[in-house]
N, C-alpha and C. Protein backbone atom coordinates (compact mmCIF):
# COMPACT_ATOMS: atom_id res chain seq x y z
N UNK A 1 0.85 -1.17 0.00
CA UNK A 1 0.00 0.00 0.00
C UNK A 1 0.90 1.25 0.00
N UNK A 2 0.46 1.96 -1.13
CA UNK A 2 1.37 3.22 -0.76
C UNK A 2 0.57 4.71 -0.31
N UNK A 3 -0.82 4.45 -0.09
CA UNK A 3 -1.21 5.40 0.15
C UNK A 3 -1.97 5.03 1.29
N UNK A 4 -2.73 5.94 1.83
CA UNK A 4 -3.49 5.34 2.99
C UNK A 4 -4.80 4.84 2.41
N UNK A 5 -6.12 4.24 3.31
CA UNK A 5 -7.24 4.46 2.96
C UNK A 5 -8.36 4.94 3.94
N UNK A 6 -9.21 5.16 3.63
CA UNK A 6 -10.24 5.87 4.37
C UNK A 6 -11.54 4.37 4.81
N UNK A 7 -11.55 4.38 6.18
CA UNK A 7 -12.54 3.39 5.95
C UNK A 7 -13.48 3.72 7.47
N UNK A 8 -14.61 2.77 7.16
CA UNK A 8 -15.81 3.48 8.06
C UNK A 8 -15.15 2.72 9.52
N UNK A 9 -16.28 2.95 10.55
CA UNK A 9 -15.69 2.25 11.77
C UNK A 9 -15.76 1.05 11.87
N UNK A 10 -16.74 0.04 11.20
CA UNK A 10 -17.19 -1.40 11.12
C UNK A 10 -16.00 -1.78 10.70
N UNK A 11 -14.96 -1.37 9.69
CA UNK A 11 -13.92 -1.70 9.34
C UNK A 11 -12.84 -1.44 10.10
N UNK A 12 -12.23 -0.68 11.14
CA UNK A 12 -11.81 -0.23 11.90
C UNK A 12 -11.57 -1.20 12.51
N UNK A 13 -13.40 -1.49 13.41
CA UNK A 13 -12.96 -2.50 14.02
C UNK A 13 -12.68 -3.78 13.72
N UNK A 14 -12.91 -4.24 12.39
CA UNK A 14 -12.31 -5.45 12.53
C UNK A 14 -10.48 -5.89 11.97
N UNK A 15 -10.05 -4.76 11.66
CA UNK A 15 -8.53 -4.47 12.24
C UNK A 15 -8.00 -4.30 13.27
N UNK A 16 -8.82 -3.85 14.17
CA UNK A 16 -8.47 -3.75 15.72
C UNK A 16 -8.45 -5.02 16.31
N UNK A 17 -9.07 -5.78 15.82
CA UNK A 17 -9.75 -7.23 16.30
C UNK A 17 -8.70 -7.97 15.86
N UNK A 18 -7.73 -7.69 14.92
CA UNK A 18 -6.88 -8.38 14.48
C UNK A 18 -5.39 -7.88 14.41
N UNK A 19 -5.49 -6.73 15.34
CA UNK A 19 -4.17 -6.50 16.16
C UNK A 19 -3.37 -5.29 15.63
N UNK A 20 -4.08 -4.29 14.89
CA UNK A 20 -4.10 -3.11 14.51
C UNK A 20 -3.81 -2.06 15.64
N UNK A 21 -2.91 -1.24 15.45
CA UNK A 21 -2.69 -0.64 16.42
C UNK A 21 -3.54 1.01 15.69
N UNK A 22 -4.07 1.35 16.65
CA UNK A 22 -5.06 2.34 16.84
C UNK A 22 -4.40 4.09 17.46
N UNK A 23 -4.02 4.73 16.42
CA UNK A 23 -3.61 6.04 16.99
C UNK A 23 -4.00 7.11 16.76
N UNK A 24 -4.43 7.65 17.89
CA UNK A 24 -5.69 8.90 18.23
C UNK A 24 -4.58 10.38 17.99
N UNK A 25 -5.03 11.28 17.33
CA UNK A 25 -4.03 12.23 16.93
C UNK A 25 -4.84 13.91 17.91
N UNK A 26 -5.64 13.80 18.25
CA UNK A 26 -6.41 14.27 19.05
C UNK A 26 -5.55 15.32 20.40
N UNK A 27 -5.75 15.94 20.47
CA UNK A 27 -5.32 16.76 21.79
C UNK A 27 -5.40 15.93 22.85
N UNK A 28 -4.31 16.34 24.04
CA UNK A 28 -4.02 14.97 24.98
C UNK A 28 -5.22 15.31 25.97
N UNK A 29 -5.77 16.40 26.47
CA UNK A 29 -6.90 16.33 27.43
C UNK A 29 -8.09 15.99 26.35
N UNK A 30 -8.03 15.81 25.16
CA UNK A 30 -9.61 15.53 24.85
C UNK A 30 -9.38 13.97 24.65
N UNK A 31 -8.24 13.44 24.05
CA UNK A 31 -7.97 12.12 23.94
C UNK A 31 -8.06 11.25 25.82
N UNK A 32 -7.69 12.04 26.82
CA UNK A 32 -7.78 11.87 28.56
C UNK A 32 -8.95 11.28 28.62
N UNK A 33 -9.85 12.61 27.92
CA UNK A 33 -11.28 12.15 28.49
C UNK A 33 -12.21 11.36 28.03
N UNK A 34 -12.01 10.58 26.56
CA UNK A 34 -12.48 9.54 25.65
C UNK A 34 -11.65 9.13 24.94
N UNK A 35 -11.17 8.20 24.52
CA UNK A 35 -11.01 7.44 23.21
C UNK A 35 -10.95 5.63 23.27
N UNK A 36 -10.72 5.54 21.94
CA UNK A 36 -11.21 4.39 21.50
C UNK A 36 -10.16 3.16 22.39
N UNK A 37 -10.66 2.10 23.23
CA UNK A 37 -10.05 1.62 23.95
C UNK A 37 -8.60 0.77 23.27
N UNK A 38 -7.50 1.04 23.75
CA UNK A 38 -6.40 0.70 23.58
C UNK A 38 -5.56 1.62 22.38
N UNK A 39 -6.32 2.55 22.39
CA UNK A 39 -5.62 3.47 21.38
C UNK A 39 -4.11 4.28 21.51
N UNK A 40 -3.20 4.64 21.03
CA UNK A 40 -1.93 5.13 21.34
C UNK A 40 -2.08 6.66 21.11
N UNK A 41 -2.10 7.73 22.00
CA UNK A 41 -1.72 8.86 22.16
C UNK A 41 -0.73 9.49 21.26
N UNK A 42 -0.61 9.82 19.46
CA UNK A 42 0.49 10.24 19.52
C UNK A 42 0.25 11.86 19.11
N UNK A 43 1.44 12.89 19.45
CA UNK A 43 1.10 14.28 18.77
C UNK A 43 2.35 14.58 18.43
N UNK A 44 2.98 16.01 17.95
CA UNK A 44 4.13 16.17 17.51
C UNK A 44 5.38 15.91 18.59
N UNK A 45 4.68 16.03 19.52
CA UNK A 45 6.28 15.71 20.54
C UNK A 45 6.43 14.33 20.43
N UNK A 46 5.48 13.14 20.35
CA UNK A 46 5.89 11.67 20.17
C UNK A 46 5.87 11.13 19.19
N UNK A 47 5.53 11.56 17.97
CA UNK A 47 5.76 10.82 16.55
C UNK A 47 6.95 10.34 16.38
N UNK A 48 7.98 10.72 16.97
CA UNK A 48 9.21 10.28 15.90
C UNK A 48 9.36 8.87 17.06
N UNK A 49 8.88 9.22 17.97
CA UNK A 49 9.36 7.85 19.23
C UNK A 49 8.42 6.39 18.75
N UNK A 50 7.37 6.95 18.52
CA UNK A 50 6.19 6.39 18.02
C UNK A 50 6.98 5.76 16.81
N UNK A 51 7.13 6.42 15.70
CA UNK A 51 8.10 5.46 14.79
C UNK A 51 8.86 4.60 14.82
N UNK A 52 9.86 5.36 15.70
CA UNK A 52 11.17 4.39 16.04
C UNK A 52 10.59 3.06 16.49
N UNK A 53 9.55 3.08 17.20
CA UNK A 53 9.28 1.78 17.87
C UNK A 53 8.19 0.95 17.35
N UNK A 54 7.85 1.32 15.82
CA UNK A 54 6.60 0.77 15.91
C UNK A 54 7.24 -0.20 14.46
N UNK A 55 6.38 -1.59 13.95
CA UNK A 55 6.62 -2.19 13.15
C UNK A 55 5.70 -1.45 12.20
N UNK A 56 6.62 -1.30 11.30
CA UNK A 56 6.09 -0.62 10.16
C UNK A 56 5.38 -1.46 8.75
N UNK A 57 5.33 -2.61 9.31
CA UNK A 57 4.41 -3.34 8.65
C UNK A 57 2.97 -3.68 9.15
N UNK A 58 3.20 -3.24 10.56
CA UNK A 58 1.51 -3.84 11.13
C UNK A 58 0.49 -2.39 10.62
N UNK A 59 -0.74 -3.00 10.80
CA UNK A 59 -2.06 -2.01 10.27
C UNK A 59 -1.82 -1.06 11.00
N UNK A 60 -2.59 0.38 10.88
CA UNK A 60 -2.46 1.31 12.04
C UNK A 60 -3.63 2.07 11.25
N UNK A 61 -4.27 2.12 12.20
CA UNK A 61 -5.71 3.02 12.61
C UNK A 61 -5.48 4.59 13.13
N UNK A 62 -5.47 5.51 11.94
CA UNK A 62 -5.33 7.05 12.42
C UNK A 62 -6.79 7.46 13.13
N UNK A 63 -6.77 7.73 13.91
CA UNK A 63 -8.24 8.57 14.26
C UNK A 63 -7.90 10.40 14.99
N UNK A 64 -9.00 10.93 14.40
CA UNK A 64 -8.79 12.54 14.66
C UNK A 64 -10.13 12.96 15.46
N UNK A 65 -10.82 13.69 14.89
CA UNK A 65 -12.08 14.49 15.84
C UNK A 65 -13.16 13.61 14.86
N UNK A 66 -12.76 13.70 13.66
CA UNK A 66 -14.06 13.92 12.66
C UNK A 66 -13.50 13.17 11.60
N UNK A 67 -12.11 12.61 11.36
CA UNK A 67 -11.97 11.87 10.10
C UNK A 67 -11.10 12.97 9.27
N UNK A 68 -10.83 14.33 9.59
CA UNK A 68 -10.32 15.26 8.54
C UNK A 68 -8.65 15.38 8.57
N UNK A 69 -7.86 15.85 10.44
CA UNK A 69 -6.80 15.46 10.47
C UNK A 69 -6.12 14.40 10.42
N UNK A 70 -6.88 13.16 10.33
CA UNK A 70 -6.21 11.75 10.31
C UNK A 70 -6.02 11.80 9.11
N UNK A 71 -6.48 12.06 8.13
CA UNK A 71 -5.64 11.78 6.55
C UNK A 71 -4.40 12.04 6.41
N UNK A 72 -4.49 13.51 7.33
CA UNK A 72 -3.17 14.17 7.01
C UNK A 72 -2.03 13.29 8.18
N UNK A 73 -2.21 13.21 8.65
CA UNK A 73 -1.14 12.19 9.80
C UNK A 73 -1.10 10.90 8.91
N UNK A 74 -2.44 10.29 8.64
CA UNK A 74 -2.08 8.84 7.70
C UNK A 74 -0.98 8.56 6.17
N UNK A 75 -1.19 9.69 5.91
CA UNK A 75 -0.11 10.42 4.53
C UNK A 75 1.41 10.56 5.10
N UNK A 76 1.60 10.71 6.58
CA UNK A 76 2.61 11.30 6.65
C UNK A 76 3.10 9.84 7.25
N UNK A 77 2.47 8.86 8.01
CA UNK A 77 3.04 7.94 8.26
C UNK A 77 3.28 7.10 6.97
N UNK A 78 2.65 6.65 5.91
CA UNK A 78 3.08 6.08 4.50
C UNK A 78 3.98 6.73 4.21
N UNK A 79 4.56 7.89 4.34
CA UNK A 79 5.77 8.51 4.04
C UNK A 79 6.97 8.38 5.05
N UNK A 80 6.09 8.10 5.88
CA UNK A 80 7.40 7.53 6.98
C UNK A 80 8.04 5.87 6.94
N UNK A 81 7.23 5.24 5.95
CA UNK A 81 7.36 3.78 5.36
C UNK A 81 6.63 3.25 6.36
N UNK A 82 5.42 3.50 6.56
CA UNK A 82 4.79 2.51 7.35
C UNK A 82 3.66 1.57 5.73
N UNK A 83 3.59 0.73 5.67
CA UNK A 83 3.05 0.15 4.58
C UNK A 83 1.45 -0.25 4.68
N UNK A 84 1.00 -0.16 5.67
CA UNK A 84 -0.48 -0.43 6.10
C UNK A 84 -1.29 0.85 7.00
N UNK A 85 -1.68 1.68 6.39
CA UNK A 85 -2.57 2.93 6.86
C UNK A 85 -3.62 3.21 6.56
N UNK A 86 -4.65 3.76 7.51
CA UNK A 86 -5.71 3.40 7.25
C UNK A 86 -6.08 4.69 8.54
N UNK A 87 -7.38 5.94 7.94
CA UNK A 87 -7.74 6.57 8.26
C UNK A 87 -9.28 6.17 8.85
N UNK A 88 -9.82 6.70 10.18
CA UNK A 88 -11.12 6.22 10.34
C UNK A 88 -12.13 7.79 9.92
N UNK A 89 -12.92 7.31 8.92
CA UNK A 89 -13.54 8.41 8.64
C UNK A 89 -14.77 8.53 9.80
N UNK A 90 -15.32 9.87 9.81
CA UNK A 90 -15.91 10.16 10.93
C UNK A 90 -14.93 10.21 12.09
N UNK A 91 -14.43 9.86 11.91
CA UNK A 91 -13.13 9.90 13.27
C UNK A 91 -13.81 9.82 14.40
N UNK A 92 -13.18 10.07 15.60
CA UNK A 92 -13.89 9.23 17.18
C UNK A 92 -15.59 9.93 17.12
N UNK A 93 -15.86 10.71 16.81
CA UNK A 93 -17.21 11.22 17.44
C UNK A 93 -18.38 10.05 16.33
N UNK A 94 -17.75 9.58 15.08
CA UNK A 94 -18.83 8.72 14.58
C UNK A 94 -18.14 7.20 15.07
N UNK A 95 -16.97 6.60 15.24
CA UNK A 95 -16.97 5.45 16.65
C UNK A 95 -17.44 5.29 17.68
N UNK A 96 -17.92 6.77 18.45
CA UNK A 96 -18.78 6.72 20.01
C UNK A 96 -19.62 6.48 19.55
N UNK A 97 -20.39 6.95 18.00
CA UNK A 97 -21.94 6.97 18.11
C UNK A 97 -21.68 5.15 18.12
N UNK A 98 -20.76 4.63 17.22
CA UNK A 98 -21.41 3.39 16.73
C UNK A 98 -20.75 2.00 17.65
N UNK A 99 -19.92 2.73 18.56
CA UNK A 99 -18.81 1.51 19.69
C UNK A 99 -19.00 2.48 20.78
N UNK A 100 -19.99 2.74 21.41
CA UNK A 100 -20.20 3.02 22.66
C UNK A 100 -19.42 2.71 23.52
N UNK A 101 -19.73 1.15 23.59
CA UNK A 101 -18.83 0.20 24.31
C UNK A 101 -17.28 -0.07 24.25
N UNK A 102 -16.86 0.50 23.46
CA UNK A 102 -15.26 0.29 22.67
C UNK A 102 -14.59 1.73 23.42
N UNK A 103 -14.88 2.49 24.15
CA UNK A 103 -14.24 3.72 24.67
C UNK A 103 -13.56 3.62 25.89
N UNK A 104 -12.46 4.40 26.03
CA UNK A 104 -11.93 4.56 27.24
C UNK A 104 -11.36 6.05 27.96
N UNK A 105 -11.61 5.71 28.99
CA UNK A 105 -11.09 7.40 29.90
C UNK A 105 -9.74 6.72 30.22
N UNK A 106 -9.12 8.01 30.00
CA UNK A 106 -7.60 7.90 31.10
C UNK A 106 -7.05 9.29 31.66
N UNK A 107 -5.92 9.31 32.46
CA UNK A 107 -5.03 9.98 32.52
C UNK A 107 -3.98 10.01 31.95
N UNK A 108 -3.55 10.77 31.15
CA UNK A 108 -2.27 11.18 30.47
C UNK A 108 -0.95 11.91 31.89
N UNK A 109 0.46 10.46 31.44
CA UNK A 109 1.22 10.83 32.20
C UNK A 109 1.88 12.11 31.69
């Protein structure tokens, strides 16, 4: 794959289900107070750490507010040679409507 793709949340989740790693691009107090359970926190201060450590062959699930900034992060990781990207359109606010159950609160260290 050299580009990313855009796909709804039904699809989402069944990459998640199969070991997709899930990264919320979201501001860290709004990502604190919801997101999609087991999702990875990344923003400009942790991308490059986030790289270094991540297999750049496994799936990865961008999610933003709404589906609009995850393209642009999903573009930039295929350019970072990650080979499997994949944007969630609607981004988290159309996953709450449709995985209620799939959310999590945290604290950000």
């Amino acid at each position: 794959m050299t580009e990313f793709k855009r796909i709804p949340p039904q699809e989402a989740q069944a990459l998640r289900e199969q070991g997709a790693v899930v990264v919320d691009v979201r501001d860290p107090q709004t990502y604190g107070a919801s997101h999609i359970s087991g999702a990875v926190h990344v923003d400009n201060h942790s991308i490059a750490d986030f790289i270094r450590q991540a297999d750049l062959d496994k799936p990865v699930v961008v999610v933003c507010y709404h589906g609009n900034s995850s393209q642009s992060a999903a573009a930039y990781l295929v350019g970072q040679g990650f080979s499997d990207v994949y944007s969630l359109d609607g981004g988290f606010e159309l996953w709450r409507t449709t995985y209620p159950d799939e959310t999590a609160q945290s604290q950000l260290e």
